[in-house]
Protein backbone atom coordinates (compact mmCIF):
# COMPACT_ATOMS: atom_id res chain seq x y z
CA UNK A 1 -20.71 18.76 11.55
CA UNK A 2 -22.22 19.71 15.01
CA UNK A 3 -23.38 24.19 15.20
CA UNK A 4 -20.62 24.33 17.44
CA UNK A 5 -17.87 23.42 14.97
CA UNK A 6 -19.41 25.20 12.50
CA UNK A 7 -18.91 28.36 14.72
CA UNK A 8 -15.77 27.31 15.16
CA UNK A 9 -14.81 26.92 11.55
CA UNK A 10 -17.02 30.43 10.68
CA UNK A 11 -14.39 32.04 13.69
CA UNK A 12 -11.23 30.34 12.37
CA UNK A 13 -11.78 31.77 8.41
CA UNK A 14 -12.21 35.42 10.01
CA UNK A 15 -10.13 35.76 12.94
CA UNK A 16 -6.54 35.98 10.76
CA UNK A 17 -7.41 39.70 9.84
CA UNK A 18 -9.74 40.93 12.40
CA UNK A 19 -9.68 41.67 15.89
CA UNK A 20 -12.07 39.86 18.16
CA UNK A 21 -14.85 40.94 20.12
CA UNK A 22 -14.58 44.31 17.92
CA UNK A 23 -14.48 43.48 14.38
CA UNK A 24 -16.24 40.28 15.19
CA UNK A 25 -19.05 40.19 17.45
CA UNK A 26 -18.80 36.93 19.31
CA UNK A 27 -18.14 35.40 23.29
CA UNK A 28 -15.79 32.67 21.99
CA UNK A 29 -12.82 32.81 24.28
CA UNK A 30 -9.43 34.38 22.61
CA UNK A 31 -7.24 31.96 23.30
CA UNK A 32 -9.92 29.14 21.51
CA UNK A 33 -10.64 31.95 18.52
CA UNK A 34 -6.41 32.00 18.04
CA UNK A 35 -6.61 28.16 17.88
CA UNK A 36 -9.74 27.76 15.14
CA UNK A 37 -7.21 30.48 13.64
CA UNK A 38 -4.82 28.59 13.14
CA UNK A 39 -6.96 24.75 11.92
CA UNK A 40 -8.18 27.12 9.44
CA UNK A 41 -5.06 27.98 8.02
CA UNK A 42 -3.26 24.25 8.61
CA UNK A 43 -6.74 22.10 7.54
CA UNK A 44 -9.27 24.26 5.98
CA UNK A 45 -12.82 23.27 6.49
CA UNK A 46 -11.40 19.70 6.87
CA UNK A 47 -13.71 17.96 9.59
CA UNK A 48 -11.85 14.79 9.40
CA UNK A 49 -8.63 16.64 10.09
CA UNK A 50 -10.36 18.27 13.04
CA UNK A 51 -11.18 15.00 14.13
CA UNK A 52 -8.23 13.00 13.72
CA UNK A 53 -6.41 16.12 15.48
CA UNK A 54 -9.21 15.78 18.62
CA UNK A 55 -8.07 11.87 18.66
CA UNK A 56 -4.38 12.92 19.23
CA UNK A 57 -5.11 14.84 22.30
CA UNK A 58 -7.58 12.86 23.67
CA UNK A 59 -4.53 9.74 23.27
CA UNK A 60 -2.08 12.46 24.55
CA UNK A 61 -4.47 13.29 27.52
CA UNK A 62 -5.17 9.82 28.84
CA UNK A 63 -1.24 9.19 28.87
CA UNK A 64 -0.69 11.71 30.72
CA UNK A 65 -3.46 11.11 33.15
CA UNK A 66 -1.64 7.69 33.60
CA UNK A 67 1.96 8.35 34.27
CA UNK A 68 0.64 11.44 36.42
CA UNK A 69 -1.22 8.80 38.66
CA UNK A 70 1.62 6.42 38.32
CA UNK A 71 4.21 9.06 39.57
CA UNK A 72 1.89 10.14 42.09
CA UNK A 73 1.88 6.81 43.97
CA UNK A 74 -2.14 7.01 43.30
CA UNK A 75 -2.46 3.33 43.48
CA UNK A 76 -0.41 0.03 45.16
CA UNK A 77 0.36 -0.78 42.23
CA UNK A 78 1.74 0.46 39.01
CA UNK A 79 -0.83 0.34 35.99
CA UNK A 80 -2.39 2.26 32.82
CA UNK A 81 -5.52 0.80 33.31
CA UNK A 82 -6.75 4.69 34.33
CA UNK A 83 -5.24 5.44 31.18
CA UNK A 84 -7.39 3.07 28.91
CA UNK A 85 -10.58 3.81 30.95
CA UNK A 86 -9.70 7.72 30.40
CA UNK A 87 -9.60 7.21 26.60
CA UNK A 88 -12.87 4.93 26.79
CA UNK A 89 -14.61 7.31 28.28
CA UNK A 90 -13.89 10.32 25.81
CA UNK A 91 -15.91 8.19 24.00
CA UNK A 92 -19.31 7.73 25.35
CA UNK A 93 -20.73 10.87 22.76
CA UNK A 94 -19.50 11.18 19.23
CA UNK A 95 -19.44 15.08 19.89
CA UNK A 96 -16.48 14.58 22.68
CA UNK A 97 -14.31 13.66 19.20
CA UNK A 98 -14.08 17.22 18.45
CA UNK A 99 -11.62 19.87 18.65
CA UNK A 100 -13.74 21.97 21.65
CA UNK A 101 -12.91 24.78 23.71
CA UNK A 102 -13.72 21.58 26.76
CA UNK A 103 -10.94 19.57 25.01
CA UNK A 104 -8.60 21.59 25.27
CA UNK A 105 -9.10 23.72 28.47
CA UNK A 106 -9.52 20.09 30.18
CA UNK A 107 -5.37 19.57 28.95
CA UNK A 108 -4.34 22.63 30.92
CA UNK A 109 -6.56 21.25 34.01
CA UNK A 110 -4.67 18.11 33.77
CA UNK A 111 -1.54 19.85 33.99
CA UNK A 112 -2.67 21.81 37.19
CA UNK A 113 -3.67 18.58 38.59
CA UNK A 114 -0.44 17.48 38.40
CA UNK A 115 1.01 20.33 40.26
CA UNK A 116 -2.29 20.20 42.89
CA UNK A 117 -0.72 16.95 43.74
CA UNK A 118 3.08 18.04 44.10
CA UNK A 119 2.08 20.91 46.47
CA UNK A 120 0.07 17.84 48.60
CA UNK A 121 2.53 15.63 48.54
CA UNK A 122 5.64 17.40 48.84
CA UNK A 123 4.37 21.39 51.11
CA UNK A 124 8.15 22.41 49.87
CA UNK A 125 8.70 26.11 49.74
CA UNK A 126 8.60 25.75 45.70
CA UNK A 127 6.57 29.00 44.56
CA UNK A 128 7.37 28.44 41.11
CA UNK A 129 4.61 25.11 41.77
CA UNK A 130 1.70 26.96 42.76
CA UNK A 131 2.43 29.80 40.47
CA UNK A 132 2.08 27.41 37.21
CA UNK A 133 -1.03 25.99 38.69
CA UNK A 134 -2.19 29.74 38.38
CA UNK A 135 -1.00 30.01 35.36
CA UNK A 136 -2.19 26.76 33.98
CA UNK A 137 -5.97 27.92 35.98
CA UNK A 138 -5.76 30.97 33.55
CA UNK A 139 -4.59 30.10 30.41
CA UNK A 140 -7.98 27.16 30.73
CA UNK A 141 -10.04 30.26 31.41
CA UNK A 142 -9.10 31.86 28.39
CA UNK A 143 -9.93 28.65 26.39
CA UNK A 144 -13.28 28.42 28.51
CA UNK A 145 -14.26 30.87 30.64
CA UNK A 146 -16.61 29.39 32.80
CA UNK A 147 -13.06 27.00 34.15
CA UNK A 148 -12.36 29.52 36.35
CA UNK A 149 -14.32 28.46 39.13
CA UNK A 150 -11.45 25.48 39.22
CA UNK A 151 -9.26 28.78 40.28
CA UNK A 152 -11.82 28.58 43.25
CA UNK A 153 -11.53 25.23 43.57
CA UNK A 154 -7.70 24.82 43.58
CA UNK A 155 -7.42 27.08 46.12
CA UNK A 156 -10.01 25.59 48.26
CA UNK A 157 -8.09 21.98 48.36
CA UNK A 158 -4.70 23.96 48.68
CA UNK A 159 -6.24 25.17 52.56
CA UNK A 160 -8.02 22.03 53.21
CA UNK A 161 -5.03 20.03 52.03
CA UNK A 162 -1.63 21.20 51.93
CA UNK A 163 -2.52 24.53 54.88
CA UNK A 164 -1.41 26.72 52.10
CA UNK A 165 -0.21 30.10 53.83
CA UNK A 166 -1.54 33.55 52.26
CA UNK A 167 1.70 34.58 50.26
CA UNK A 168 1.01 30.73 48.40
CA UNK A 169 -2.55 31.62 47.46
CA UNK A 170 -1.63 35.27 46.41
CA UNK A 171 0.69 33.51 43.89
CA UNK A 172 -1.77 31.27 42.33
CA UNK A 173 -3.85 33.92 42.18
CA UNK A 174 -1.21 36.07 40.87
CA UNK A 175 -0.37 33.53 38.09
CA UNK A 176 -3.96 33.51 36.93
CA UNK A 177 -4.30 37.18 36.96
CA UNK A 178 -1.56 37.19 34.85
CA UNK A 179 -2.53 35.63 31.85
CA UNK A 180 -6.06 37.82 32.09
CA UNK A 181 -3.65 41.00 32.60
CA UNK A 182 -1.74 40.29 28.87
CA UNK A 183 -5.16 40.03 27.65
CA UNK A 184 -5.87 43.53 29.15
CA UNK A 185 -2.84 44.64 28.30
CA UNK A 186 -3.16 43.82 24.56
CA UNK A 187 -6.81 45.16 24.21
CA UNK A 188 -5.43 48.10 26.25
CA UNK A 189 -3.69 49.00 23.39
CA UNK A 190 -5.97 49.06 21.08
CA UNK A 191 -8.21 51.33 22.75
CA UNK A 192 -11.29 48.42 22.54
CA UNK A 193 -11.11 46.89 26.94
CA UNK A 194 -14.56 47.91 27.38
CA UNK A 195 -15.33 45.61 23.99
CA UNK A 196 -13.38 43.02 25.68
CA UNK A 197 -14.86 43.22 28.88
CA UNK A 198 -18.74 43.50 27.29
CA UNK A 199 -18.17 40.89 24.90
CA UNK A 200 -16.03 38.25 26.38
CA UNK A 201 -16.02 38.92 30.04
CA UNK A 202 -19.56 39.77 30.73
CA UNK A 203 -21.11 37.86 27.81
CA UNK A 204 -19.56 34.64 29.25
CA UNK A 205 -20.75 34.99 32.91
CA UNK A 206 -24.64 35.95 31.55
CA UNK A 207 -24.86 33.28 28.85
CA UNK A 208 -28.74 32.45 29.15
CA UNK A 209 -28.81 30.11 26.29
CA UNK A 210 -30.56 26.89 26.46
CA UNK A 211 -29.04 23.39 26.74
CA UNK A 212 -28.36 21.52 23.18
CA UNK A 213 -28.74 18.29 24.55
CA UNK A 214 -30.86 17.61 27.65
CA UNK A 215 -30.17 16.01 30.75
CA UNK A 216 -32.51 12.92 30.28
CA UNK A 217 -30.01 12.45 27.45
CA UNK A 218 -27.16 12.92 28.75
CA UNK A 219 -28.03 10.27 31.71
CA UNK A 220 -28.86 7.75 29.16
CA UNK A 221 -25.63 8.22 27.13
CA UNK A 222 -23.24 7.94 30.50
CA UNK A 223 -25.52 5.06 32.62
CA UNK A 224 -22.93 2.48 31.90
CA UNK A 225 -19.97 4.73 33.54
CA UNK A 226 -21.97 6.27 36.01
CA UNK A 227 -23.37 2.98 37.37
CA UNK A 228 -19.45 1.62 37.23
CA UNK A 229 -18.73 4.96 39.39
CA UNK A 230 -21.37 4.13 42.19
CA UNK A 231 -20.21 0.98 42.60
CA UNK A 232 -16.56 1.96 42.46
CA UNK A 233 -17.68 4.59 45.51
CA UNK A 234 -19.08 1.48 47.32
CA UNK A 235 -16.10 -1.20 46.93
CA UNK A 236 -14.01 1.52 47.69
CA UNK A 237 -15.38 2.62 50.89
CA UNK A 238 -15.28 -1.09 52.15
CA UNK A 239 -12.23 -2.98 50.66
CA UNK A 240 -10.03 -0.11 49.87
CA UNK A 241 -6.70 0.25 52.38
CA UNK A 242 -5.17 3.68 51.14
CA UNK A 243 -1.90 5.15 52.09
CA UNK A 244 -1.91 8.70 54.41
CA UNK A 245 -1.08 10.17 51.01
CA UNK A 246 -3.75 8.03 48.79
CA UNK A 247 -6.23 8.90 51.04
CA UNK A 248 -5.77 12.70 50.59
CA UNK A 249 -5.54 11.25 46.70
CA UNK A 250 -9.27 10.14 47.11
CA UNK A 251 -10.10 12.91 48.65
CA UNK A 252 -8.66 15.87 46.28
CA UNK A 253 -10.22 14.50 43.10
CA UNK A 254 -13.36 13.47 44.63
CA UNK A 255 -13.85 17.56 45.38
CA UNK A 256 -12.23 18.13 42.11
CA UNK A 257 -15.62 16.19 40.89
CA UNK A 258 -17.75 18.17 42.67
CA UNK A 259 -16.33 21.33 41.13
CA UNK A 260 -16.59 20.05 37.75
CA UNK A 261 -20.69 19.13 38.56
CA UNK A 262 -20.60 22.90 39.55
CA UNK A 263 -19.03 23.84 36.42
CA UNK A 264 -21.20 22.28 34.29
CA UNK A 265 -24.43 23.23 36.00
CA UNK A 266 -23.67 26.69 34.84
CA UNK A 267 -22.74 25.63 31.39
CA UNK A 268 -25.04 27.22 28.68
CA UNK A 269 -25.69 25.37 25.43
CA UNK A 270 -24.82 22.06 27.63
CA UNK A 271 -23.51 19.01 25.29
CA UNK A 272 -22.11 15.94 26.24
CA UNK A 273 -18.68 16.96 25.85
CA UNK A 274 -19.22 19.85 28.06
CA UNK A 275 -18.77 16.97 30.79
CA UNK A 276 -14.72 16.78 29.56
CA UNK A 277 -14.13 18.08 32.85
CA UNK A 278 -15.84 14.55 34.86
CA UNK A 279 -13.93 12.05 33.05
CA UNK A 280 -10.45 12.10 34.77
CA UNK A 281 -12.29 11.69 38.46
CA UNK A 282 -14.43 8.96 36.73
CA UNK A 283 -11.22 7.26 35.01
CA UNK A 284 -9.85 7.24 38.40
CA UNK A 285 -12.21 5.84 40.34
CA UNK A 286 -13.26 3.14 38.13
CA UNK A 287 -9.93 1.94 37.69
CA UNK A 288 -9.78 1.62 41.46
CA UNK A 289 -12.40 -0.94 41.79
CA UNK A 290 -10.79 -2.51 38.89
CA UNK A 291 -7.63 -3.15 40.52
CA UNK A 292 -9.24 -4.00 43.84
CA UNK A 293 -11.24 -7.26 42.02
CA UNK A 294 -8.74 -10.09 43.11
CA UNK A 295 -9.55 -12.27 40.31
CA UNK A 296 -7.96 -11.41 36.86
CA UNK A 297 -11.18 -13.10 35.05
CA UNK A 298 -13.77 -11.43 36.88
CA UNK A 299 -11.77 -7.77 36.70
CA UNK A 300 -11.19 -8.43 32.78
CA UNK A 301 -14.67 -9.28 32.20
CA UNK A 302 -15.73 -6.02 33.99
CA UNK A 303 -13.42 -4.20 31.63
CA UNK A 304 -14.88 -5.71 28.80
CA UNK A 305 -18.58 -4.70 30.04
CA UNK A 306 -17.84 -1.36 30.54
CA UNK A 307 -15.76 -0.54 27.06
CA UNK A 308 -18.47 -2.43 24.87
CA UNK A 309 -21.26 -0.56 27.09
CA UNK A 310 -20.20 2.54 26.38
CA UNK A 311 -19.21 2.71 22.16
CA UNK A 312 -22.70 0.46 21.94
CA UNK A 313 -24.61 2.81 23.31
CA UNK A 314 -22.35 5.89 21.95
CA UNK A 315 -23.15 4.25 18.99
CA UNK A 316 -27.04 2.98 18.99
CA UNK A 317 -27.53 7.12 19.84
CA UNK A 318 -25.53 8.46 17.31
CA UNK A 319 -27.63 6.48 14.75
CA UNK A 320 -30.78 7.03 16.55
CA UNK A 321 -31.68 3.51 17.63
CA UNK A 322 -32.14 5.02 21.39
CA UNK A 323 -34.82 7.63 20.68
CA UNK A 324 -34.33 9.23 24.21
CA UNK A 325 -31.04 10.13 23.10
CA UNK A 326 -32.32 13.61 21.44
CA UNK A 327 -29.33 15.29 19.68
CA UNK A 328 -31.56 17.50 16.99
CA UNK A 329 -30.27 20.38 18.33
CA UNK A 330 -26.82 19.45 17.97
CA UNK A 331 -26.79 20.12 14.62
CA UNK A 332 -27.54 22.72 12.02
CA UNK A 333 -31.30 22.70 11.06
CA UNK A 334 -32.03 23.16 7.04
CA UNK A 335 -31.82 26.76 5.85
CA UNK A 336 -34.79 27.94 3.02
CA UNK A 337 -32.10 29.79 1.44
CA UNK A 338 -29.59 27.04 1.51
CA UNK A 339 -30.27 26.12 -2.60
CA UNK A 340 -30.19 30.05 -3.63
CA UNK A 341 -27.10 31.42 -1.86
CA UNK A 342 -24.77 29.12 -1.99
CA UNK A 343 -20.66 30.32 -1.91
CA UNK A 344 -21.40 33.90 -0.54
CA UNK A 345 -19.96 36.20 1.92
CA UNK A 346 -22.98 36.79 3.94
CA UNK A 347 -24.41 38.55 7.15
CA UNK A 348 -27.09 37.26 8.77
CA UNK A 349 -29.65 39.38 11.00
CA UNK A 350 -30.25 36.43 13.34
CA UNK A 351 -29.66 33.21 14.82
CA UNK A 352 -29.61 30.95 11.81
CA UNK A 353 -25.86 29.56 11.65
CA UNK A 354 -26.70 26.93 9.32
CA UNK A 355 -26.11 29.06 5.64
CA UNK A 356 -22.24 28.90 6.94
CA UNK A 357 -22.69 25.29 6.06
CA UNK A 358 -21.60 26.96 2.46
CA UNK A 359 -21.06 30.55 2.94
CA UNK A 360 -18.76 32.82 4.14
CA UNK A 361 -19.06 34.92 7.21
CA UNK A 362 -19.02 38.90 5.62
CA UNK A 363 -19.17 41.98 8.35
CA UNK A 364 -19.23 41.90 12.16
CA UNK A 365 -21.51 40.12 13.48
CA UNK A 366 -21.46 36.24 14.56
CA UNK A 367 -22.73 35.70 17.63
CA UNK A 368 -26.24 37.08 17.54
CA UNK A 369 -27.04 37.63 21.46
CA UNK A 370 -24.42 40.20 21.71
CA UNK A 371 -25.23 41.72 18.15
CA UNK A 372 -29.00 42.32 18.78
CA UNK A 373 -28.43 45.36 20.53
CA UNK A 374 -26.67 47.28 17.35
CA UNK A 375 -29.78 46.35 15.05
CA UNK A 376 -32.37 46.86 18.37
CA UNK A 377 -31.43 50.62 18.60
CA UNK A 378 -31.28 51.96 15.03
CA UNK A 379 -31.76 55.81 16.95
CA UNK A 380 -28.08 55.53 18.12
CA UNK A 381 -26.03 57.28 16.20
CA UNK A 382 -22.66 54.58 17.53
CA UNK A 383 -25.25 51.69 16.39
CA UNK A 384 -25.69 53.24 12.85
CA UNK A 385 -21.60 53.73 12.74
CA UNK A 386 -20.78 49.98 13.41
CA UNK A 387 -23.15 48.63 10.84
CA UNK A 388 -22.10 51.06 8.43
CA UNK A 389 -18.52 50.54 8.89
CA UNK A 390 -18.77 46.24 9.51
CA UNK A 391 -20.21 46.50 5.67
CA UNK A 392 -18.08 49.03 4.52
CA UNK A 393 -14.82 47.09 5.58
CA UNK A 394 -16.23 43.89 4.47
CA UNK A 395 -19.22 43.99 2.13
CA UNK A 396 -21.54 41.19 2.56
CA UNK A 397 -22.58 39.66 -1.44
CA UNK A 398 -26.03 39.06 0.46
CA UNK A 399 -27.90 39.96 3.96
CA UNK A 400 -30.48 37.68 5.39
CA UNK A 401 -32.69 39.70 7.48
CA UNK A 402 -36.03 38.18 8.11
CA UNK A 403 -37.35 40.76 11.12
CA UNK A 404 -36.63 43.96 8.58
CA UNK A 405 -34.20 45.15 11.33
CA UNK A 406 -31.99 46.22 8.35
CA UNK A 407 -34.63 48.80 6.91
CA UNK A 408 -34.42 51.87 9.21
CA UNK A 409 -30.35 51.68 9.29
CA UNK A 410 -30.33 51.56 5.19
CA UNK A 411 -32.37 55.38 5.61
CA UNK A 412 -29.82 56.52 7.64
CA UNK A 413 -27.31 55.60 5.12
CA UNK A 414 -27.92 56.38 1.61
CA UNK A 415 -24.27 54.41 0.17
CA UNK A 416 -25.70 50.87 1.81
CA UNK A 417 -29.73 51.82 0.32
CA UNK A 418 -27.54 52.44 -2.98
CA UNK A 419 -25.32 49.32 -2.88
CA UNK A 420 -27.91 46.70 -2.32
CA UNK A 421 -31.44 45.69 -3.62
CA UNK A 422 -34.25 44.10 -1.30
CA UNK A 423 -35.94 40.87 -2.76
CA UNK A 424 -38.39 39.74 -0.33
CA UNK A 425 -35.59 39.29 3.33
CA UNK A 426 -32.52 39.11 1.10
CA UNK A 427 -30.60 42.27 0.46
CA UNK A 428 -28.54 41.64 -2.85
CA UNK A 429 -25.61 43.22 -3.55
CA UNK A 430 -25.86 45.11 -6.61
């Protein structure tokens, strides 16, 4: 189990009977929190389940990235060769074999992809296509936030390519506002937009946090696709003969590429499988060369190096035969209260994750960057009221609170001093 789907899991146990980003402190996006929802209820704390579930898409995404070329005229020929390199490449980390907000904000990309290439191809006065590719753009965002500078991007290629006229981009635009205005709407509602915006909105364009795995890493883990895309670039550029339409093909995805890179360059907590977004340019690229090679052998053999290059060295990392392949901070580190609470609804006072290995997530607060500034500012008399009333609604059994940020908010409220007992930084429940 990687932090990040132990978050995930912590989320999916709470979010039935709270509401986000105000009765749970956390950046997660809704739509992602609503889906660990609802694989807590179906599977538990089942990782295999997760897993198995991850497999499905990832077979249900590289299908679809085939037939989409296919119908697209992308090559001279018909194949699903892009379709087994796709699913290859969702393979070159262990971690991309997870149900992740990238996994499943890269299926709605997909799906504007598809109608990025019908408004190329076809520059029919269809509204209702540029309107789902808004709408596809936004629903992504809400999965991932940081996807929305695809919105950018689609909008981009839509000028360069298909001379999209102002009313066109207004509708994508519309269709992505959309989605965000239902969120509004909802929140709205409630009374709690300016915890929405704080907490999902603003959180998720400030994220500081460092990455999990580091670059030299990542580089190590993808050399055998990314040398198979610089020579696809070259063989390309020389032997290729595209269509008018194949050519803007090339074209499109190669920017689409580029927008992922920016994407991902503004990722905090980077991963492996925060680079979801660069394997459908990749799968089509290197499937190009493959088809160009005139010689079934030679192309086979190619195919052959490239799918046992990448699970060997997925798997030679995993196990930690290639030491520059550094995923320590991947997972969660060893807790010194992991033996004595054990089967607890807990709140912690900090960034240690890794007691949800076997606890229960009690109170507010998940997502410790946003909560700091209750438990910073125990003069403010709003600070004091969402601590007290996080406990009150659900009582933690125990709170870990190493820094003693607990102390001055337990004098300013006599029924928490009561309920619990300090032993060293554990607060007991009495």
């Amino acid at each position: 189990m990687t932090i990040q789907e132990l978050k995930n899991i912590v989320l999916g146990e709470v979010i039935g009977d709270k509401l986000l980003y105000v009765e749970i402190i956390d950046r997660t996006a809704p739509m992602m929190a609503l889906f660990d929802g609802l694989l807590n209820f179906i599977f538990g704390r089942s990782l295999m389940a997760r897993h198995i579930l991850a497999l499905i898409i990832i077979f249900f995404q590289a299908t679809y990235f085939g037939i989409l070329l296919i119908n697209n005229k992308a090559y001279n020929e018909n194949s699903y060769v892009p379709a087994l390199i796709f699913g290859f490449l969702c393979f070159f980390s262990f971690d991309l074999l997870a149900v992740s907000p990238e996994l499943l904000a890269s299926t709605l990309l997909l799906l504007a992809l598809n109608n990025l290439f019908k408004e190329i191809e076809f520059r029919v006065d269809r509204d209702s296509i540029v309107l789902n590719l808004g709408v596809f753009l936004g629903v992504a965002s809400l999965f991932l936030f940081s996807y929305t500078i695809f919105l950018v991007g689609a909008i981009f290629i839509l000028i360069v390519f298909a001379r999209a006229t102002f009313r066109k981009i207004l509708l994508v635009l519309f269709g992505y506002g959309l989605v965000h205005a239902i969120l509004l709407i909802f929140y709205y509602c409630y009374g709690e937009t300016d915890e929405l915006w704080a907490n999902f909105y603003v959180a998720n364009i400030v994220q500081l946090k460092a990455s999990l795995v580091g670059m030299k890493s990542i580089f190590v883990l993808g050399i055998v696709p990314i040398a198979y895309f610089v020579i696809s670039l070259f063989m390309l550029t020389r032997e290729a003969r595209f269509t008018k339409y194949q050519s803007q093909l090339f074209q499109v995805i190669f920017l689409w590429l580029g927008i992922a890179i920016l994407q991902v360059w503004f990722t905090p907590e980077r991963t492996p499988h925060s680079f979801f977004t660069f394997i459908p340019p990749a799968a089509y690229f290197i499937s190009h060369y493959l088809l160009l090679i005139r010689r079934k052998a030679i192309a086979e053999f190619m195919l052959w190096v490239l799918i046992l290059g990448l699970i060997s060295i997925s798997l030679l990392s995993k196990n930690g035969i290639i030491e520059r392949v550094n995923y320590a901070a991947l997972f969660p580190t060893h807790s010194s209260y992991e033996k004595i609470v054990v089967d607890k609804k807990i709140m912690i006072v900090g960034d240690d994750l890794s007691l949800f290995q076997n606890n229960r997530l009690a109170a507010y607060f998940l997502d410790w960057e946003l909560s700091r500034k209750y438990f910073d500012q125990p003069d403010y008399y709003e600070n004091v009221i969402k601590i007290d009333k996080s406990i009150l609604e659900n009582a933690p059994d125990v709170i870990i609170d190493e820094s003693n940020r607990m102390g001055p908010f337990l004098e300013r409220i006599p029924l928490l001093k009561k309920n619990y007992r300090k032993e060293n930084d554990i607060y007991w429940k009495r």
